[in-house]
C-alpha atoms as a PDB file:
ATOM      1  CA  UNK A   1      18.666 -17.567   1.394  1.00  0.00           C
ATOM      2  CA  UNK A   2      16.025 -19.347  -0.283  1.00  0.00           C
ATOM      3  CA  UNK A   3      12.336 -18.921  -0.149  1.00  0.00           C
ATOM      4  CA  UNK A   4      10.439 -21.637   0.259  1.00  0.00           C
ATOM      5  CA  UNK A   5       6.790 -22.229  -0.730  1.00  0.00           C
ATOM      6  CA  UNK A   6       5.073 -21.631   3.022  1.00  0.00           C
ATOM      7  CA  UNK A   7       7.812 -18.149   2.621  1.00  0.00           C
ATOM      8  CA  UNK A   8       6.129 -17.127  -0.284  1.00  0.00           C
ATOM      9  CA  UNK A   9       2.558 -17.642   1.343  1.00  0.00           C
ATOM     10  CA  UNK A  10       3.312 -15.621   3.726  1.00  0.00           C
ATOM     11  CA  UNK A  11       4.497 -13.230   2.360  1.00  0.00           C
ATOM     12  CA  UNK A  12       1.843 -13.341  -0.181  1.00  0.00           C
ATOM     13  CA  UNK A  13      -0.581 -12.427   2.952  1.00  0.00           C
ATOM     14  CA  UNK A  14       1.510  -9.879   4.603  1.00  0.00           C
ATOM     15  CA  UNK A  15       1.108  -7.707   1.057  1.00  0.00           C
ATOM     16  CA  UNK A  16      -2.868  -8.566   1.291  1.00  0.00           C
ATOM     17  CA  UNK A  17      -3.132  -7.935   4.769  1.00  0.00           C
ATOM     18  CA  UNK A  18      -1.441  -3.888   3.949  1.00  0.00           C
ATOM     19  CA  UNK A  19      -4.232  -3.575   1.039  1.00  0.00           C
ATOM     20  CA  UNK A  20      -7.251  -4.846   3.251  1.00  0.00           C
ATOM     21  CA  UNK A  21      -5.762  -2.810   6.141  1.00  0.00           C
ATOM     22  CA  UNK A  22      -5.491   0.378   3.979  1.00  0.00           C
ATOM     23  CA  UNK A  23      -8.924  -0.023   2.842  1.00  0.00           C
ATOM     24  CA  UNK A  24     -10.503  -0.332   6.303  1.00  0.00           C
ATOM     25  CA  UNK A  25      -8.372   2.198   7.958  1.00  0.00           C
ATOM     26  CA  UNK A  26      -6.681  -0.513  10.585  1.00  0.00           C
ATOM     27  CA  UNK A  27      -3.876   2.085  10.888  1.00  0.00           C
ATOM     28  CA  UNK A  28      -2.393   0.306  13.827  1.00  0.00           C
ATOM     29  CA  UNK A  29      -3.159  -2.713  12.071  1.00  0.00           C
ATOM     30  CA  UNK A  30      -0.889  -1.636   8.446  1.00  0.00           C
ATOM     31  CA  UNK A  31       2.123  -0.495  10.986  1.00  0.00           C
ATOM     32  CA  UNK A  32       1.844  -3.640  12.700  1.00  0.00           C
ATOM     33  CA  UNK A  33       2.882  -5.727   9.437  1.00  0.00           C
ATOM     34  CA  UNK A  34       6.447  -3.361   9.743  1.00  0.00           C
ATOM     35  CA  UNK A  35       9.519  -4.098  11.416  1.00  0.00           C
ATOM     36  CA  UNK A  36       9.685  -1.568  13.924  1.00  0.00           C
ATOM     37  CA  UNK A  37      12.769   0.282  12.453  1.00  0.00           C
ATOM     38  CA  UNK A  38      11.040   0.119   8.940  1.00  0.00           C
ATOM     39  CA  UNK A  39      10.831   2.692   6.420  1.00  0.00           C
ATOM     40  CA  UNK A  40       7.746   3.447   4.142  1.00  0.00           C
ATOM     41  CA  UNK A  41       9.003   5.693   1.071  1.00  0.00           C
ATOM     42  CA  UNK A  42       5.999   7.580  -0.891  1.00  0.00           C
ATOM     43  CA  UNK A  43       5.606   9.537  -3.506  1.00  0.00           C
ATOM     44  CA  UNK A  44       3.970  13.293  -3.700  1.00  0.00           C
ATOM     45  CA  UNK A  45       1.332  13.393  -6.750  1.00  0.00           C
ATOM     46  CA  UNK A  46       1.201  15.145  -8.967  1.00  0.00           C
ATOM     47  CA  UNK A  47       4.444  16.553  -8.515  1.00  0.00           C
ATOM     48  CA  UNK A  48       6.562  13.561  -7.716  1.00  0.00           C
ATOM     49  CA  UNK A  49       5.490   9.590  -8.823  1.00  0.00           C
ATOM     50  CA  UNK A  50       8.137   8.205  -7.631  1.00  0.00           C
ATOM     51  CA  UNK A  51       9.649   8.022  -3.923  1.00  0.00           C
ATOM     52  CA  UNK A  52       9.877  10.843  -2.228  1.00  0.00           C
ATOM     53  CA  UNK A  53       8.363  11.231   1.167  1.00  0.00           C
ATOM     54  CA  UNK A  54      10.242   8.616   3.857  1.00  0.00           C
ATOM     55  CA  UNK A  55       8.466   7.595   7.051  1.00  0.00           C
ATOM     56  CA  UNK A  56      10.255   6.231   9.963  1.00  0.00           C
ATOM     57  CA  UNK A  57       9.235   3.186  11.950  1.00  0.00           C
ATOM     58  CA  UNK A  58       5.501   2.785  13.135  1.00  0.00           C
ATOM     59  CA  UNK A  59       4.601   6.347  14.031  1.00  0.00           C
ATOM     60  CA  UNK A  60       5.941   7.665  11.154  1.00  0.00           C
ATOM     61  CA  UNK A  61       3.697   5.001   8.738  1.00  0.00           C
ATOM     62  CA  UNK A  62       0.583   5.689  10.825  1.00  0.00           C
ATOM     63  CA  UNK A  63       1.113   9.219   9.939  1.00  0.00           C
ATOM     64  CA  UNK A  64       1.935   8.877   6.647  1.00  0.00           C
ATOM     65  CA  UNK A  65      -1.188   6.549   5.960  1.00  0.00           C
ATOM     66  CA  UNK A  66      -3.532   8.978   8.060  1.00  0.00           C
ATOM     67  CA  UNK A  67      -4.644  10.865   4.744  1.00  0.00           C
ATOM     68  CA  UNK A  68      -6.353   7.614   3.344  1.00  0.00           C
ATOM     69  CA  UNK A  69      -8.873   9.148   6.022  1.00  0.00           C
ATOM     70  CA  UNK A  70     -10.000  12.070   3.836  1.00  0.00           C
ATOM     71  CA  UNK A  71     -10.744   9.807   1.421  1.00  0.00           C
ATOM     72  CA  UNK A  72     -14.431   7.800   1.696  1.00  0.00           C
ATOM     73  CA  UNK A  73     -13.652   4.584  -0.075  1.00  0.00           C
ATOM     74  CA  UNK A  74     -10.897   3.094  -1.824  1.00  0.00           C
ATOM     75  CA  UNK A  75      -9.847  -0.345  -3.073  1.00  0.00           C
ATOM     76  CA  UNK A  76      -6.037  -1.501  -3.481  1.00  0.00           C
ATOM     77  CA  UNK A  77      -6.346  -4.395  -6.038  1.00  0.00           C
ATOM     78  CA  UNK A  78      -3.011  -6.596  -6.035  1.00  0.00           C
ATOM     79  CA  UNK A  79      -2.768  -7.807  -9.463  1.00  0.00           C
ATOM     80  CA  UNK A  80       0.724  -9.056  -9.436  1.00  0.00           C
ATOM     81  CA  UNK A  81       3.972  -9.874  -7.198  1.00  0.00           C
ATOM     82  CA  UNK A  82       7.489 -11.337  -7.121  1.00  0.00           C
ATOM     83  CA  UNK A  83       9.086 -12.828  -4.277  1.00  0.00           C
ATOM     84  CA  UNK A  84      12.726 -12.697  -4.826  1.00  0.00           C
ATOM     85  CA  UNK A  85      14.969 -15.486  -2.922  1.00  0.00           C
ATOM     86  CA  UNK A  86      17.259 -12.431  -1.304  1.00  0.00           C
ATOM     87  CA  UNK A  87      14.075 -11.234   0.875  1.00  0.00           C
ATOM     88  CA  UNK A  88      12.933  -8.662  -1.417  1.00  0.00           C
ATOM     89  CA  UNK A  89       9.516  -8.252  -3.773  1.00  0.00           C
ATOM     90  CA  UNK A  90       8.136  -6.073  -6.189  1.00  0.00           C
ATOM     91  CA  UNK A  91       3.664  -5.800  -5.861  1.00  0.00           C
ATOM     92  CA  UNK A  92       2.110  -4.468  -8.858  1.00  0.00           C
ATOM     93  CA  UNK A  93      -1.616  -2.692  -7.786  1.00  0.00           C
ATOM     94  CA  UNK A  94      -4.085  -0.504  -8.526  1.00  0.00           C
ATOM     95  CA  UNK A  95      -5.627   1.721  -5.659  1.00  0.00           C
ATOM     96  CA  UNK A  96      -8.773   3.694  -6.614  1.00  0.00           C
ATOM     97  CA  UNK A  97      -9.510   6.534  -4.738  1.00  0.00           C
ATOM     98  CA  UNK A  98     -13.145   7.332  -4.460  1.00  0.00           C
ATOM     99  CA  UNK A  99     -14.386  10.975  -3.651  1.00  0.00           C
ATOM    100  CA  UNK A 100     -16.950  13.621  -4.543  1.00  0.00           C
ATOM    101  CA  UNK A 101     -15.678  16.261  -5.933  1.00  0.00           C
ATOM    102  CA  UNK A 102     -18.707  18.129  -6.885  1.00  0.00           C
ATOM    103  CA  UNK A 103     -21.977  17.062  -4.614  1.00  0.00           C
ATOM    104  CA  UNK A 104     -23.818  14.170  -6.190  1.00  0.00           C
ATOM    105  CA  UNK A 105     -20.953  13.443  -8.738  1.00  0.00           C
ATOM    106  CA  UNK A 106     -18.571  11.093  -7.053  1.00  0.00           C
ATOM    107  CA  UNK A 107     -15.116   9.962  -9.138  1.00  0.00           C
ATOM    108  CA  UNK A 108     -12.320   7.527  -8.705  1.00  0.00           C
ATOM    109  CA  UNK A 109      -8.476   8.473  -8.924  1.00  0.00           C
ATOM    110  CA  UNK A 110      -7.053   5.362 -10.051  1.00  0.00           C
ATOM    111  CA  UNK A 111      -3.645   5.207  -9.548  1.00  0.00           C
ATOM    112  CA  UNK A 112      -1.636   2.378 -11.388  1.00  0.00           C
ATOM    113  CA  UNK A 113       1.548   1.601  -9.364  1.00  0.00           C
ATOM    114  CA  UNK A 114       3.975  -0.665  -7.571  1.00  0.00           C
ATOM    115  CA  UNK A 115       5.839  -1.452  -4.786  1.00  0.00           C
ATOM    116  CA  UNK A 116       9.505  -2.557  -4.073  1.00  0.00           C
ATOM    117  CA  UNK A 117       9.969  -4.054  -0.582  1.00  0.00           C
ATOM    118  CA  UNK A 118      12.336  -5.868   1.481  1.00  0.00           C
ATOM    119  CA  UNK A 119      10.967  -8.184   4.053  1.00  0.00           C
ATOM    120  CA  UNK A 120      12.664  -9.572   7.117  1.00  0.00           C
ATOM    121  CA  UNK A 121      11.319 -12.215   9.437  1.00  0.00           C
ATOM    122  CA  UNK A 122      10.428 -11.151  12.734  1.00  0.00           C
ATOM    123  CA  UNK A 123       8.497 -12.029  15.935  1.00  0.00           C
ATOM    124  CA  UNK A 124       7.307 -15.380  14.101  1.00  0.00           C
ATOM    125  CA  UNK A 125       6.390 -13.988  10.829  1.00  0.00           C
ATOM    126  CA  UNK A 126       7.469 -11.861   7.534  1.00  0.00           C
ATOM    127  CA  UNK A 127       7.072  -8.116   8.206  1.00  0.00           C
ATOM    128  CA  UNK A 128       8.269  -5.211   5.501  1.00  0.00           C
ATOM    129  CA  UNK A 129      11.455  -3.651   6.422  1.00  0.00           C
ATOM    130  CA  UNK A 130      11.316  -1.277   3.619  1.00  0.00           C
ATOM    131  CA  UNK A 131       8.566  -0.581   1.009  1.00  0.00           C
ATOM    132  CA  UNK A 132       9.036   2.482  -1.577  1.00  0.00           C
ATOM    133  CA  UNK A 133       5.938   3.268  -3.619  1.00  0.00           C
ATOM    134  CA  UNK A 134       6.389   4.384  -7.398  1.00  0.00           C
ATOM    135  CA  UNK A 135       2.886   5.267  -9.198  1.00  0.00           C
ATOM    136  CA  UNK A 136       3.520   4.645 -13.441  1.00  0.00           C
ATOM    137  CA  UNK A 137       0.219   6.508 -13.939  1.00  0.00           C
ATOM    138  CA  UNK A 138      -2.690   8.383 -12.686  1.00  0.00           C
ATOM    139  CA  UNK A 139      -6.343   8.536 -14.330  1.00  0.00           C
ATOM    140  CA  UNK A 140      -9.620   9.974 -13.562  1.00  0.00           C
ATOM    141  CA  UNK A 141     -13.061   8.415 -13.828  1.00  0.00           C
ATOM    142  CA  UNK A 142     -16.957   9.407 -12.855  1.00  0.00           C
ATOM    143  CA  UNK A 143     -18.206   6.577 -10.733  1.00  0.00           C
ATOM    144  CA  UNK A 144     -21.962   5.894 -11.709  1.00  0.00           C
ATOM    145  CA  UNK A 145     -22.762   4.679  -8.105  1.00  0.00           C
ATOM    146  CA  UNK A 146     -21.228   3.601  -4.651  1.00  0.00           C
ATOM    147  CA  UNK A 147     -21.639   2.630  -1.610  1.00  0.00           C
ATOM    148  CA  UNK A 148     -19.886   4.354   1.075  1.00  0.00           C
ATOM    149  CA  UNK A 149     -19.451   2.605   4.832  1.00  0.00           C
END
């Protein structure tokens, strides 16, 4: 197979669409960029950084995505990918985390990760088949100021 420049601008936007999803909670809307027999492998900080956790089709990724609730803001910055010509891709990103820990001191958990997937068209379009997340590192910061909402 060979991927083809509209291929790779697609599948540019599917991998946006799960980081703008994520960030405004579209739940329905980050399964809906799956295959419906897909498989969303996550790790378990602090413990585990690398894949651990798999989740099963739709349900399973709304569920496994449903903790991004507890947390007020974050922001999943894409700040590299590869589209390989068998299907597959590897997203390089940085999520913060905001929360407030302590009242009136808010922080960000940054962590500094990537993502393998394997895409497969469907229905029209690219959708993830498979995506395992692996974090490389995890830091801390105070936040001065945000804005939450």
């Amino acid at each position: 197979m060979t991927l083809g420049t509209g291929d790779r601008v697609e599948l540019l936007d599917l991998v946006s669409r799960y980081a703008l999803y994520a960030d405004r909670r579209d739940l329905p809307g980050v399964a809906g960029l799956f295959t419906e027999d897909a498989v969303l492998v996550l790790p378990d900080p602090p413990g585990s950084l690398g894949p651990a956790r798999t989740f099963a089709g739709r349900d399973g990724i709304v569920e496994a995505l449903s903790t991004l609730n507890d947390v007020p803001v974050t922001s999943h910055e894409i700040v590299g990918q590869v589209f390989e010509a068998d299907a597959t891709g590897h997203v390089t990103c940085v999520a913060h985390h905001l929360t407030e820990r302590e009242p009136g001191k808010p922080s960000d958990l940054i962590w500094h990760m990537r993502y393998s997937d394997v895409y497969r068209r469907e229905d029209g379009g690219w959708r993830f088949a498979r995506r395992a997340l692996q974090i490389d590192f995890i830091e801390t910061r105070p936040v001065r100021r945000w804005r939450v909402g």
